[in-house]
PDB file of N, CA and C in Angstrom:
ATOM      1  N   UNK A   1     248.508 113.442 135.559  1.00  0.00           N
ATOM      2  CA  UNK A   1     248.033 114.728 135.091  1.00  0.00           C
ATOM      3  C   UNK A   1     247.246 115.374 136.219  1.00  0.00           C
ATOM      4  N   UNK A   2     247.563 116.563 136.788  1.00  0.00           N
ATOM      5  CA  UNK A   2     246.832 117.112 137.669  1.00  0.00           C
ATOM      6  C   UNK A   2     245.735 118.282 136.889  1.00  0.00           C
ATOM      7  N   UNK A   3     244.767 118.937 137.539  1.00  0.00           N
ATOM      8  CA  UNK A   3     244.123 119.957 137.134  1.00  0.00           C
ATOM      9  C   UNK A   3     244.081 121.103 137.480  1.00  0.00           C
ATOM     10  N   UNK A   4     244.133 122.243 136.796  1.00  0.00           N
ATOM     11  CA  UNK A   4     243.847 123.573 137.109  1.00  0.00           C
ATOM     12  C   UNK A   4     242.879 124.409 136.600  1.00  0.00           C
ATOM     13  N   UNK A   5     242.117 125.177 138.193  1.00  0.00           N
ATOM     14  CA  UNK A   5     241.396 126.191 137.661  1.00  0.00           C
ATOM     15  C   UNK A   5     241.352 127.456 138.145  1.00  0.00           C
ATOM     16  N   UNK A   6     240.824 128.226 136.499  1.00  0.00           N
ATOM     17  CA  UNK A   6     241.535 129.654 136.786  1.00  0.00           C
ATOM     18  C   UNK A   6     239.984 130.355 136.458  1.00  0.00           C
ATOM     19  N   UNK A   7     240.341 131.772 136.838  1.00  0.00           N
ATOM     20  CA  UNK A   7     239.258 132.667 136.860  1.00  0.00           C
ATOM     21  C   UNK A   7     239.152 133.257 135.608  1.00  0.00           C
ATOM     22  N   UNK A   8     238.065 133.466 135.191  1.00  0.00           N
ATOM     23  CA  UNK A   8     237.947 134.222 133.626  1.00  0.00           C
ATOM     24  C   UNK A   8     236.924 135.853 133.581  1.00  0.00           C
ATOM     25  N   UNK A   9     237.241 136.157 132.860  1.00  0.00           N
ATOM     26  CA  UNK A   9     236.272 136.801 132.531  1.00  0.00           C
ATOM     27  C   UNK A   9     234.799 136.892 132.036  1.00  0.00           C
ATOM     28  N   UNK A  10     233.888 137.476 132.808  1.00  0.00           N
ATOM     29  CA  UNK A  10     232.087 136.622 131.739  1.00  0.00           C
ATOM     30  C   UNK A  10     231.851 137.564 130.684  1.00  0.00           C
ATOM     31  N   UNK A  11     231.299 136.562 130.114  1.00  0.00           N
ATOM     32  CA  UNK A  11     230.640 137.307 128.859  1.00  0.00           C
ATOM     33  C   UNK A  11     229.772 138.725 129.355  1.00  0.00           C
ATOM     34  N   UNK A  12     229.423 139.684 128.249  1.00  0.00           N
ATOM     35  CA  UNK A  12     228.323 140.692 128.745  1.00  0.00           C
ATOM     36  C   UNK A  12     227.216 139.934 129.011  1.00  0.00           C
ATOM     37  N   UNK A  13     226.827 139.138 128.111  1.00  0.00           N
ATOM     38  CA  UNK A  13     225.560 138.318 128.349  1.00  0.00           C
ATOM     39  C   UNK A  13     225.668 137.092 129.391  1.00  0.00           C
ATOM     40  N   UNK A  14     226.556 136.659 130.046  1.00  0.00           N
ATOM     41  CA  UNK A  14     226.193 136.104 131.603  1.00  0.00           C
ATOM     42  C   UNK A  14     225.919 136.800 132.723  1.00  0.00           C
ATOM     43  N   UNK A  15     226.705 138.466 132.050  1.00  0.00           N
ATOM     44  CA  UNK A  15     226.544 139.384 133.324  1.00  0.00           C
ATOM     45  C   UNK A  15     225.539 139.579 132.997  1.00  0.00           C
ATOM     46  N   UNK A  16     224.479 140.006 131.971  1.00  0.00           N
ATOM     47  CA  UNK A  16     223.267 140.745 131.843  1.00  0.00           C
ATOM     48  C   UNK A  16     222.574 139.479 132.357  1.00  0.00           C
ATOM     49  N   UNK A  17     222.815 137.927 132.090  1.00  0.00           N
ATOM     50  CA  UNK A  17     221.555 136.867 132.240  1.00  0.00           C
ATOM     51  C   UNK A  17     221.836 136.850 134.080  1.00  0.00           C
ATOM     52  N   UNK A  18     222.876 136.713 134.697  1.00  0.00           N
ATOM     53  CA  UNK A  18     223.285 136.072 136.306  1.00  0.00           C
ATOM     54  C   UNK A  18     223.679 137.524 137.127  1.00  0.00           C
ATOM     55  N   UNK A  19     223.988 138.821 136.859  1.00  0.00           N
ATOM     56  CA  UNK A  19     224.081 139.605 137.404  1.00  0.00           C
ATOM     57  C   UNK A  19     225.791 139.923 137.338  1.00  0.00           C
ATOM     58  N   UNK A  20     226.081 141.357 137.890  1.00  0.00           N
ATOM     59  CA  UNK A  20     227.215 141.404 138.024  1.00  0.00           C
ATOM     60  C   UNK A  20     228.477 141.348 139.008  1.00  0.00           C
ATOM     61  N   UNK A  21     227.434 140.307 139.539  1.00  0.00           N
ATOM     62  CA  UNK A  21     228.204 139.200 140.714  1.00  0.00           C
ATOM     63  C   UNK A  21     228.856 137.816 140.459  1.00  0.00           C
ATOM     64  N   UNK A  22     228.593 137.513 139.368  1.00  0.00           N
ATOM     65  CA  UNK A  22     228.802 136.546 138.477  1.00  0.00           C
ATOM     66  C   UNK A  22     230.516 136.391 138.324  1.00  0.00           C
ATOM     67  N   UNK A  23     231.122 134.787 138.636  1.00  0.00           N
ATOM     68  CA  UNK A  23     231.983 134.320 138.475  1.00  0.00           C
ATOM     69  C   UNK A  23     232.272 133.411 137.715  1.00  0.00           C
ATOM     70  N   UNK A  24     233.001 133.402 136.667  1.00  0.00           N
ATOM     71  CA  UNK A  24     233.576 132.307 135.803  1.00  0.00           C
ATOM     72  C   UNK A  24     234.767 131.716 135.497  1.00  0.00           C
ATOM     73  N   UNK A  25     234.794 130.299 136.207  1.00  0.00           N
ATOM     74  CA  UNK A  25     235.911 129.965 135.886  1.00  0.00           C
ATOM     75  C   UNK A  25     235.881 128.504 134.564  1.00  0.00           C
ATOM     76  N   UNK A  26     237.410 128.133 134.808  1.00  0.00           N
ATOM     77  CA  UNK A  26     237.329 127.587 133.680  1.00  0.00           C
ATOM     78  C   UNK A  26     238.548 126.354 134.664  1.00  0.00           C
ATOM     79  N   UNK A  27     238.232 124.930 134.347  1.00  0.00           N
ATOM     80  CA  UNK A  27     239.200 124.168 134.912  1.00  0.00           C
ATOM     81  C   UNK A  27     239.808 123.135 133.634  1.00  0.00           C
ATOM     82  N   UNK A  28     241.160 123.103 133.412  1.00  0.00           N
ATOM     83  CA  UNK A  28     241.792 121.953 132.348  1.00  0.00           C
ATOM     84  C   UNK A  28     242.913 121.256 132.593  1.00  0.00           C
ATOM     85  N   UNK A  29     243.591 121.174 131.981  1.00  0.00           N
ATOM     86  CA  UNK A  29     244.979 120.315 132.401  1.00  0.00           C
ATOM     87  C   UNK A  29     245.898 120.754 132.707  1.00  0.00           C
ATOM     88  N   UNK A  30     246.747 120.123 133.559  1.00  0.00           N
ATOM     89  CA  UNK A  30     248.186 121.293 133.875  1.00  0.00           C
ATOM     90  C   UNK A  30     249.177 119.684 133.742  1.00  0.00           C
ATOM     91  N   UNK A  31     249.677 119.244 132.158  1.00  0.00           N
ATOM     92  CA  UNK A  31     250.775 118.383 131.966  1.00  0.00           C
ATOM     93  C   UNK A  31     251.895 118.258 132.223  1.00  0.00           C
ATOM     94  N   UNK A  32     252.051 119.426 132.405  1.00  0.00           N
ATOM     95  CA  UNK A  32     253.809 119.556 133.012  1.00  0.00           C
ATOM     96  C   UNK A  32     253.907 120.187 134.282  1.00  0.00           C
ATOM     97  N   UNK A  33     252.936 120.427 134.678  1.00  0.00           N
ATOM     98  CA  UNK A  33     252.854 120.262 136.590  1.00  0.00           C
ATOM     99  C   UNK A  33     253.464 121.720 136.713  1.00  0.00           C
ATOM    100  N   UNK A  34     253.078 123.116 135.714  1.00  0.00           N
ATOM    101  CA  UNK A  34     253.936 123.615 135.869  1.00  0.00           C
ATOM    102  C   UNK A  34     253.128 125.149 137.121  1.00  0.00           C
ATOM    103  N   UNK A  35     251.624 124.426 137.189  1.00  0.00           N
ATOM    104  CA  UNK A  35     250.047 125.616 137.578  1.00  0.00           C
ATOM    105  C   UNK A  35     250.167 126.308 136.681  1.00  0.00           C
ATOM    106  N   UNK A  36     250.042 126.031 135.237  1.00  0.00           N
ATOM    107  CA  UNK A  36     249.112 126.490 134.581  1.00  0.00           C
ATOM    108  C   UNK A  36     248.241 125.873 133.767  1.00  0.00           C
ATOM    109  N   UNK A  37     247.626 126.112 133.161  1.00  0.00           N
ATOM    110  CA  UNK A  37     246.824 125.539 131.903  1.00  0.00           C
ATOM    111  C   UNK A  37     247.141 125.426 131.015  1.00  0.00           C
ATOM    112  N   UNK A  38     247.465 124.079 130.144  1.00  0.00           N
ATOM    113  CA  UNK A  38     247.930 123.700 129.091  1.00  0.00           C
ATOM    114  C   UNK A  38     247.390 123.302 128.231  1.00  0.00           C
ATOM    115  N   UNK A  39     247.510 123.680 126.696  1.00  0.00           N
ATOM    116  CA  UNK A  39     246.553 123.432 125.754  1.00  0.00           C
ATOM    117  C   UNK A  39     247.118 121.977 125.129  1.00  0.00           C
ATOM    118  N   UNK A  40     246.469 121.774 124.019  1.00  0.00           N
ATOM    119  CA  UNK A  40     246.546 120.036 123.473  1.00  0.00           C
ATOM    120  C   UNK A  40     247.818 119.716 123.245  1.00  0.00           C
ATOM    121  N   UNK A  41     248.634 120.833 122.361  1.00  0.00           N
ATOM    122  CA  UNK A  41     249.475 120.667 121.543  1.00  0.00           C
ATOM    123  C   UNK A  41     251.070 120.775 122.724  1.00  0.00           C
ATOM    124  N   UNK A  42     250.603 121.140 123.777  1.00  0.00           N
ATOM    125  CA  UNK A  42     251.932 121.066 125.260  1.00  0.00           C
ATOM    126  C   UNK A  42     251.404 119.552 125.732  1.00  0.00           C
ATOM    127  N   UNK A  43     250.030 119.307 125.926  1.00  0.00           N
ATOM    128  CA  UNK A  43     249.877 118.220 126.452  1.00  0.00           C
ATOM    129  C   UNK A  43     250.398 116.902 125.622  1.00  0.00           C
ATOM    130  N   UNK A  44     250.280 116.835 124.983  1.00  0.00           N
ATOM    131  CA  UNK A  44     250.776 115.992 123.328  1.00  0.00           C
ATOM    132  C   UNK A  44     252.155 115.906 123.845  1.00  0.00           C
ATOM    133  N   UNK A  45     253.357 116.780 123.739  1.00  0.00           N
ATOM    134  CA  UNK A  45     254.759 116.849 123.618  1.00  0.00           C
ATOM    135  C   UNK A  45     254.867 116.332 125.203  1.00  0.00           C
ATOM    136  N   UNK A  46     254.267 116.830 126.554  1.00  0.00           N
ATOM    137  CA  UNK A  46     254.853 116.228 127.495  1.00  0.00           C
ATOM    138  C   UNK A  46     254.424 114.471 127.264  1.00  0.00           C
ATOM    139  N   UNK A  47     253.501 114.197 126.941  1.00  0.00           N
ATOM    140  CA  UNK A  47     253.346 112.701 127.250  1.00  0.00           C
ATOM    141  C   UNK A  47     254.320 111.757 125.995  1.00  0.00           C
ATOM    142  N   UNK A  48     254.231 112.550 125.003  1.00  0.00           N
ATOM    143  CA  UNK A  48     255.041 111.857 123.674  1.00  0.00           C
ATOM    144  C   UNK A  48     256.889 111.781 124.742  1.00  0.00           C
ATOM    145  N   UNK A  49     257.410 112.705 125.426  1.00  0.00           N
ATOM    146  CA  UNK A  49     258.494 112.749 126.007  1.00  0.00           C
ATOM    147  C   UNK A  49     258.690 111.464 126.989  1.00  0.00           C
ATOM    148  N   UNK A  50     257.360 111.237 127.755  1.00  0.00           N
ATOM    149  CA  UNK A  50     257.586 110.431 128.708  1.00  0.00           C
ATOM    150  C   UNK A  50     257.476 109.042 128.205  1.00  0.00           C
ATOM    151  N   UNK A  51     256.578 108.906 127.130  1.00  0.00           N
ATOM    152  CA  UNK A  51     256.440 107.563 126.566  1.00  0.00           C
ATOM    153  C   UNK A  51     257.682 106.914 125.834  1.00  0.00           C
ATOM    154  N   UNK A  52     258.740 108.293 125.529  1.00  0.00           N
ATOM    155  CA  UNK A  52     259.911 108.119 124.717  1.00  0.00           C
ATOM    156  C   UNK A  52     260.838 108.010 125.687  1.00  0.00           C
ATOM    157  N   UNK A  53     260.640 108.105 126.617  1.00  0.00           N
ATOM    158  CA  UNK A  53     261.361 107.952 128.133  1.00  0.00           C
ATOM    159  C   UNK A  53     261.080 106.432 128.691  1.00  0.00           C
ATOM    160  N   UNK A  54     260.102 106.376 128.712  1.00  0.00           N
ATOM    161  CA  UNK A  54     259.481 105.140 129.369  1.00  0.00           C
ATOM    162  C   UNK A  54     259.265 103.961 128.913  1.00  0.00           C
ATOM    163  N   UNK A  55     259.058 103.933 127.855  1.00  0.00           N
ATOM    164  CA  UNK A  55     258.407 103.038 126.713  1.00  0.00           C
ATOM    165  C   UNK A  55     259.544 101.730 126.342  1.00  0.00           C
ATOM    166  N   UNK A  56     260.722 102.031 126.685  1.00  0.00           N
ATOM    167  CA  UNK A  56     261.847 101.392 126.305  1.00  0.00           C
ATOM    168  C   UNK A  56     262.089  99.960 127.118  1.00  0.00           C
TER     169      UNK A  56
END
């Protein structure tokens, strides 16, 4: 499993607390190697594939 991180948008209230120089990112999983960010339910199906691949 590799990782990816991407740039977000801040809240009004990080810009009002850190200024509006303020950067937010966000880093999570990328399961299928594809650069992007993948939520539980992609991460789930690639590993259930490989274990059904592998497992044998």
């Amino acid at each position: 499993m590799s990782k990816v991180t991407i740039i977000v948008k801040p809240e009004p209230e990080e810009i009002a607390k850190y200024g509006t120089d303020v950067v937010k990112s966000l880093t999570g999983s990328d399961c299928d190697r594809d650069g992007f960010m993948d939520d539980n339910a992609t991460c789930n199906a690639v590993y259930y594939k490989l274990w059904m691949t592998y497992a044998r």
